[in-house]
N, C-alpha and C. Protein backbone atom coordinates (compact mmCIF):
# COMPACT_ATOMS: atom_id res chain seq x y z
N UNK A 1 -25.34 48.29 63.24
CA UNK A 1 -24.59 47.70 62.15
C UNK A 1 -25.44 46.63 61.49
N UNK A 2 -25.44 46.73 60.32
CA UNK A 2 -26.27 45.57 59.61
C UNK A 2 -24.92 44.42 59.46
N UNK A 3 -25.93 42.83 59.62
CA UNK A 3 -25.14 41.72 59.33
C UNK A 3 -24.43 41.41 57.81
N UNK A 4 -23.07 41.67 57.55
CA UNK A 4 -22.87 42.00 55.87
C UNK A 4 -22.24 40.81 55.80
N UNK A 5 -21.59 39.92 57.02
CA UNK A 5 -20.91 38.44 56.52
C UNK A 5 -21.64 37.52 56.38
N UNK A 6 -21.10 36.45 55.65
CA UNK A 6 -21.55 35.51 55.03
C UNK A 6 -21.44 33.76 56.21
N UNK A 7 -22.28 33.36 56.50
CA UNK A 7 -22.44 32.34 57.32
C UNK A 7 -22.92 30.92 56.99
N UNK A 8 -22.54 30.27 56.12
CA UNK A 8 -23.71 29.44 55.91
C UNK A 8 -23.71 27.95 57.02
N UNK A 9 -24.89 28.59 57.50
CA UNK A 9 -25.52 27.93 58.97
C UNK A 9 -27.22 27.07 58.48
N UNK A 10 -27.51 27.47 56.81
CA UNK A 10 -29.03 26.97 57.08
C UNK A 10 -28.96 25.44 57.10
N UNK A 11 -30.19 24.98 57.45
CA UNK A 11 -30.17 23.89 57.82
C UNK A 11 -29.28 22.64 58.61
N UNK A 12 -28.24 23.89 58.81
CA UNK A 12 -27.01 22.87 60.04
C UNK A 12 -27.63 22.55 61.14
N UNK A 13 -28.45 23.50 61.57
CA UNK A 13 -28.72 23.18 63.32
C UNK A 13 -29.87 23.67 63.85
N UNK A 14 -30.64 22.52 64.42
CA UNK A 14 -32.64 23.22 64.64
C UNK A 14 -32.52 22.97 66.07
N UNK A 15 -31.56 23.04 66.92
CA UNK A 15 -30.91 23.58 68.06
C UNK A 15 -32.32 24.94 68.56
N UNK A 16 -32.48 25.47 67.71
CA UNK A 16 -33.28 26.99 67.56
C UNK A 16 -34.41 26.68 68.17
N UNK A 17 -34.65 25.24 67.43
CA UNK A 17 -36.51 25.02 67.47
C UNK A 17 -36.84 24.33 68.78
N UNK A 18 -35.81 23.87 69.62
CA UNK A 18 -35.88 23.98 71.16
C UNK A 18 -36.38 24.93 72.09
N UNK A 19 -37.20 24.44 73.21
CA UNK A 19 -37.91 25.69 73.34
C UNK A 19 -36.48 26.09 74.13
N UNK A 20 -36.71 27.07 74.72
CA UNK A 20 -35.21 27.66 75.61
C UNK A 20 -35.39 27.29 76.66
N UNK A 21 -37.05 27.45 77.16
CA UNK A 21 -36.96 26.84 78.80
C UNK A 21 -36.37 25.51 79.35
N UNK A 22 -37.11 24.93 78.66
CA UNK A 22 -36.26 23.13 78.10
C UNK A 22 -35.28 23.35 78.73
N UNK A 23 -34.35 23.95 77.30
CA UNK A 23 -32.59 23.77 77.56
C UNK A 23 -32.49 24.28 79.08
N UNK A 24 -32.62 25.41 79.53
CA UNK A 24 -32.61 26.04 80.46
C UNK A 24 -32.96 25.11 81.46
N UNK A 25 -34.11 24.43 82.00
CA UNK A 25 -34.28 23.61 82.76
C UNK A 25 -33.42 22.47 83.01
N UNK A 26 -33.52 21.28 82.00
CA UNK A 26 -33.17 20.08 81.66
C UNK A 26 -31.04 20.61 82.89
N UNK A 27 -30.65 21.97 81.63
CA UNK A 27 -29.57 22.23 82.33
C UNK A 27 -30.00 22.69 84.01
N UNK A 28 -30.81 23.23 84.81
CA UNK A 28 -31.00 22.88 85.91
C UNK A 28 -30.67 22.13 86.80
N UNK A 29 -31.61 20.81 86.25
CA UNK A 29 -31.34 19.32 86.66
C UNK A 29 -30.16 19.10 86.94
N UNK A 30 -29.04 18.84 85.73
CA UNK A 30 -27.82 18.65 85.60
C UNK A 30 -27.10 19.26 86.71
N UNK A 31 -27.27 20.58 87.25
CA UNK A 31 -26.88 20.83 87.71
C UNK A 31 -27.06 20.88 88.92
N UNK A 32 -28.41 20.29 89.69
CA UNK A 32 -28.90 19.96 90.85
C UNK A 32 -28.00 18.52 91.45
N UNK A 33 -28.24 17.61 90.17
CA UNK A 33 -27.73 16.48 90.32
C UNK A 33 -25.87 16.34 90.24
N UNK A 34 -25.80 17.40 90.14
CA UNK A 34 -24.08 17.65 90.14
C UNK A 34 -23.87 17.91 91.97
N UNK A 35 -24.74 18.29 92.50
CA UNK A 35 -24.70 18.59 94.21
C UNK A 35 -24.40 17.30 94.80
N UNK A 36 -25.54 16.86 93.87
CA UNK A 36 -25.62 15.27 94.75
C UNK A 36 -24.85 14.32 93.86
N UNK A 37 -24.53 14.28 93.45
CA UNK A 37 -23.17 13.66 92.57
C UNK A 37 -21.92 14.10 91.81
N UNK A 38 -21.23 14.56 92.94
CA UNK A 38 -20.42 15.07 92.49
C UNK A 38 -19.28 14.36 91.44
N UNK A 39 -18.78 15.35 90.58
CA UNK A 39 -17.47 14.79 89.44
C UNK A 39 -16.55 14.12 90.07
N UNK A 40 -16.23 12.81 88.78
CA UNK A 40 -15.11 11.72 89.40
C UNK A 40 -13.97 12.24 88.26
N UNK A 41 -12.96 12.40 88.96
CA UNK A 41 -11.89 12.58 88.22
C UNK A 41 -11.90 14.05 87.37
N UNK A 42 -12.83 14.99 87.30
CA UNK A 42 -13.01 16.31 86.87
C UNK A 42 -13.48 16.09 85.99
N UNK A 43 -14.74 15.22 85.55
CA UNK A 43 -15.87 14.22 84.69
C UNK A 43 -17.04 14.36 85.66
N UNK A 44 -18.40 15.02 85.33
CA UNK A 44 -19.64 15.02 85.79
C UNK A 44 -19.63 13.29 86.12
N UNK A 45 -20.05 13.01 86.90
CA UNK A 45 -20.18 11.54 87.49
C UNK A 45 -20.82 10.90 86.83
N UNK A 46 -21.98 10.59 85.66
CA UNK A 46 -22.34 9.82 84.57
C UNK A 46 -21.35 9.44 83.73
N UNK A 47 -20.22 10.42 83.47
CA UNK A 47 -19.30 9.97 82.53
C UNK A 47 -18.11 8.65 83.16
N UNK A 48 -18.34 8.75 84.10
CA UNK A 48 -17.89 7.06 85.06
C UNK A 48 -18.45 5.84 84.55
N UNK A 49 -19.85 6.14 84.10
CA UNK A 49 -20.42 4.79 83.44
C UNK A 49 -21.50 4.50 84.77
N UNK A 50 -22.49 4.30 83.52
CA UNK A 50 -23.71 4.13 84.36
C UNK A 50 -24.58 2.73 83.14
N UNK A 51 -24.94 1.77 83.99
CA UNK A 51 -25.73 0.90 82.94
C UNK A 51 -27.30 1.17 82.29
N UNK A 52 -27.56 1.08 80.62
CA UNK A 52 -28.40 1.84 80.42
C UNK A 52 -29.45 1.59 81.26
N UNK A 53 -29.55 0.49 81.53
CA UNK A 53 -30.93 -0.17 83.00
C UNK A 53 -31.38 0.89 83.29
N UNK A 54 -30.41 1.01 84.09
CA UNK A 54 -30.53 2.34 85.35
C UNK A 54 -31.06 3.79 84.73
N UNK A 55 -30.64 3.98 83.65
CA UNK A 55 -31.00 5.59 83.10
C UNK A 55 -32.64 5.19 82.66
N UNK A 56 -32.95 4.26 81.83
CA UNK A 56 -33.60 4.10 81.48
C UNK A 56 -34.97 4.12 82.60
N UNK A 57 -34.79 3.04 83.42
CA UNK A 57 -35.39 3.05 84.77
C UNK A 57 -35.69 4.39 85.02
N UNK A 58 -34.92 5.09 85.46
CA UNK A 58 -34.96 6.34 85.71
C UNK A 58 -35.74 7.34 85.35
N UNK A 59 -35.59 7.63 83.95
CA UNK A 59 -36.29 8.21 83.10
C UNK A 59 -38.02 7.87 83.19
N UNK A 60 -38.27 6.76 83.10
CA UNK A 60 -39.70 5.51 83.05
C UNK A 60 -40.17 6.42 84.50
N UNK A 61 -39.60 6.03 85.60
CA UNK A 61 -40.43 6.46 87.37
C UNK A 61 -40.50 8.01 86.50
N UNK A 62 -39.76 8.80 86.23
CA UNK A 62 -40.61 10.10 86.22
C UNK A 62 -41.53 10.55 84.80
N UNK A 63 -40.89 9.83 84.37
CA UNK A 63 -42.27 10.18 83.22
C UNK A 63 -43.61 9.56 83.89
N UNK A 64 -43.58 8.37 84.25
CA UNK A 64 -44.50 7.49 85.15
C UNK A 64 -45.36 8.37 86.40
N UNK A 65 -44.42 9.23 86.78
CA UNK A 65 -44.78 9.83 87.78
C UNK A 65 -45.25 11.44 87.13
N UNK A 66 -45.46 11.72 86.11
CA UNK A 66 -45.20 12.95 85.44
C UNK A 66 -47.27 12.34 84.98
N UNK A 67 -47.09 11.13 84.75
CA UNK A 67 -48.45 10.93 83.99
C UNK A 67 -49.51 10.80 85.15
N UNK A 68 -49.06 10.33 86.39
CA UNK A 68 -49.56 9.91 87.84
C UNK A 68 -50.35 11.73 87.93
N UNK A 69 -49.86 12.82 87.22
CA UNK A 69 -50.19 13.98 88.03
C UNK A 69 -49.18 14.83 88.99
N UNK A 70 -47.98 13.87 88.91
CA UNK A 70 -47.05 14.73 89.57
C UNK A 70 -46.16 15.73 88.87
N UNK A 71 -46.34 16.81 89.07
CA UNK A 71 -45.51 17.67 87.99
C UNK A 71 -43.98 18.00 88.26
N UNK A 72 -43.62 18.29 89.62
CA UNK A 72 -42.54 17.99 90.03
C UNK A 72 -41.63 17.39 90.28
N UNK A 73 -40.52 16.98 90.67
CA UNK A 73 -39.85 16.18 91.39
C UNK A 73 -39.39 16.57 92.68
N UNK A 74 -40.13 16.24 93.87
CA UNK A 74 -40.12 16.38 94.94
C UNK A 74 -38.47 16.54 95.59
N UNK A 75 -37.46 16.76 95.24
CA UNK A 75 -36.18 16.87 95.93
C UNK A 75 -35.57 18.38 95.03
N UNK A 76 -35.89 18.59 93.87
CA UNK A 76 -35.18 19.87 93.16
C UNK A 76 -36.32 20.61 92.89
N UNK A 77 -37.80 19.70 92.65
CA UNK A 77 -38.49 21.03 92.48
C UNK A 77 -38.95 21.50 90.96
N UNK A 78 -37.75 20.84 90.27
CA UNK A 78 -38.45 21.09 88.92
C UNK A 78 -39.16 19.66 88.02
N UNK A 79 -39.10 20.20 86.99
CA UNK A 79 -40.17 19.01 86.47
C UNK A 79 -39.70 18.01 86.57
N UNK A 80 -40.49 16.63 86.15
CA UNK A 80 -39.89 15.03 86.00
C UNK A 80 -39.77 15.36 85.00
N UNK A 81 -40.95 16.10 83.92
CA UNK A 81 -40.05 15.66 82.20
C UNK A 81 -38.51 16.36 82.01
N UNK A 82 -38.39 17.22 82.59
CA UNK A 82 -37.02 17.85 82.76
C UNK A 82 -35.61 17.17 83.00
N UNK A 83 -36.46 15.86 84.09
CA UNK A 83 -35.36 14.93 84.63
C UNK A 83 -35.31 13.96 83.94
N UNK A 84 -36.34 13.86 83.41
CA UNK A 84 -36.56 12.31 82.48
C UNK A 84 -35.64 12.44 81.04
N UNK A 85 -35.47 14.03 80.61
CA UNK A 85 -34.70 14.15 79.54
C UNK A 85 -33.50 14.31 79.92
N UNK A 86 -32.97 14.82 80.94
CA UNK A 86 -31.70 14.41 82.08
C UNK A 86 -31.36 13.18 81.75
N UNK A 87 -32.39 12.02 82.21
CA UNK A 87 -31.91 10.47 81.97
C UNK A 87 -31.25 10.31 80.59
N UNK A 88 -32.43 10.83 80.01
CA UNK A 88 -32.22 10.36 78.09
C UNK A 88 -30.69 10.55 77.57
N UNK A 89 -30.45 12.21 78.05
CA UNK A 89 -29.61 12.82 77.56
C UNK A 89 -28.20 11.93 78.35
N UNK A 90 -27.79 11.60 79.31
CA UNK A 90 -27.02 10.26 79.81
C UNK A 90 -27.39 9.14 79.14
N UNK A 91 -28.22 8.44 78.83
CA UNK A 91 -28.23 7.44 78.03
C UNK A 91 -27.61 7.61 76.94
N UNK A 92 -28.19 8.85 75.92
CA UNK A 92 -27.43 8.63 75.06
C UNK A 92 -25.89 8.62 75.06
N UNK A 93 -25.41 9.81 76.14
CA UNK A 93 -24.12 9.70 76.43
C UNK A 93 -23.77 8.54 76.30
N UNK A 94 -23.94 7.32 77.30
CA UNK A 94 -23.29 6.02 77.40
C UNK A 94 -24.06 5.13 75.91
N UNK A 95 -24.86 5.67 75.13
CA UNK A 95 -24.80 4.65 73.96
C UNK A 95 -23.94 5.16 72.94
N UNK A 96 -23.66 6.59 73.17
CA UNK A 96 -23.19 7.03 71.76
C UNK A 96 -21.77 7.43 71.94
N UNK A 97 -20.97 7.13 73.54
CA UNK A 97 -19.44 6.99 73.89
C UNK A 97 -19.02 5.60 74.50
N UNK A 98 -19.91 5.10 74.95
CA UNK A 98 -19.32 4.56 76.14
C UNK A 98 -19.03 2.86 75.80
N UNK A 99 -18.51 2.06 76.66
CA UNK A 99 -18.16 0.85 76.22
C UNK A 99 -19.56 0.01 76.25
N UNK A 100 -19.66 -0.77 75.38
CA UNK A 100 -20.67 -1.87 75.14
C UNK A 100 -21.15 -2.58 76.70
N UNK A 101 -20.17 -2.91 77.07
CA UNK A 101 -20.49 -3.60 78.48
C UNK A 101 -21.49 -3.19 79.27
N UNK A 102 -21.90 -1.43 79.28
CA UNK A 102 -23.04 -1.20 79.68
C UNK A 102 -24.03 -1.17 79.82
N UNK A 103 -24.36 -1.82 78.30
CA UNK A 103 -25.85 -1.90 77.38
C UNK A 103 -25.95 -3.29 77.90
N UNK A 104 -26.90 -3.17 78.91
CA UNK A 104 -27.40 -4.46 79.61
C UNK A 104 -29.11 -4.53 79.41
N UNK A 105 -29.60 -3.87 78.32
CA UNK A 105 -30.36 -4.24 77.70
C UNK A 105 -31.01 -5.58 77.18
N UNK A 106 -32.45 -5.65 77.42
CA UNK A 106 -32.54 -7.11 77.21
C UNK A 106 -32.64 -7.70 76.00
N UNK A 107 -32.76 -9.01 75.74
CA UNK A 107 -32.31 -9.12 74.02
C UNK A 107 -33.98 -9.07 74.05
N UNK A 108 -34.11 -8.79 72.40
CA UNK A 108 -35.57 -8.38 71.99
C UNK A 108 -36.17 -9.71 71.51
């Protein structure tokens, strides 16, 4: 069947230009770290609130450790940049939902 409906999708979403492994991975993580942290209240356990410190931190040791030569992360196995965008992607969660109180960020 040829596509005959009408969609207009251009330029809505470069979702596309992601590589797939990425998504595919990064979702990995998430889901490694769902073993070891399990959901509060039927909420993946970041959505409890986490201070950006901590994500941030987080993110820093494996990129840190990603530049050291380590390609892995020694407990799941897959990459640090994988996990490090894990962090990001929770950060933004708690900057772009969550209450102010968390952003314990230092003043600039």
């Amino acid at each position: 069947m040829i596509e005959g409906g009408l969609h207009k999708d251009e330029g809505k979403s470069l979702v596309t230009s992601i590589p797939p492994g990425f998504i595919l991975e990064v979702g990995e993580v998430f889901a490694a770290n769902h073993e070891k942290y399990p959901d509060i209240d039927g909420q993946p356990n970041y959505c409890a609130g986490l201070r950006y410190t901590r994500l941030i931190g987080s993110a820093l040791r494996h990129v840190l450790k990603f530049s050291a030569g380590q390609d892995n992360n020694e407990d799941t196995g897959l990459s640090h940049l994988s996990h490090a965008a894990c962090c990001l992607a929770m950060l933004w969660y708690m900057w772009s939902t969550c209450s102010a109180d968390l952003d314990d960020r230092m003043d600039s």
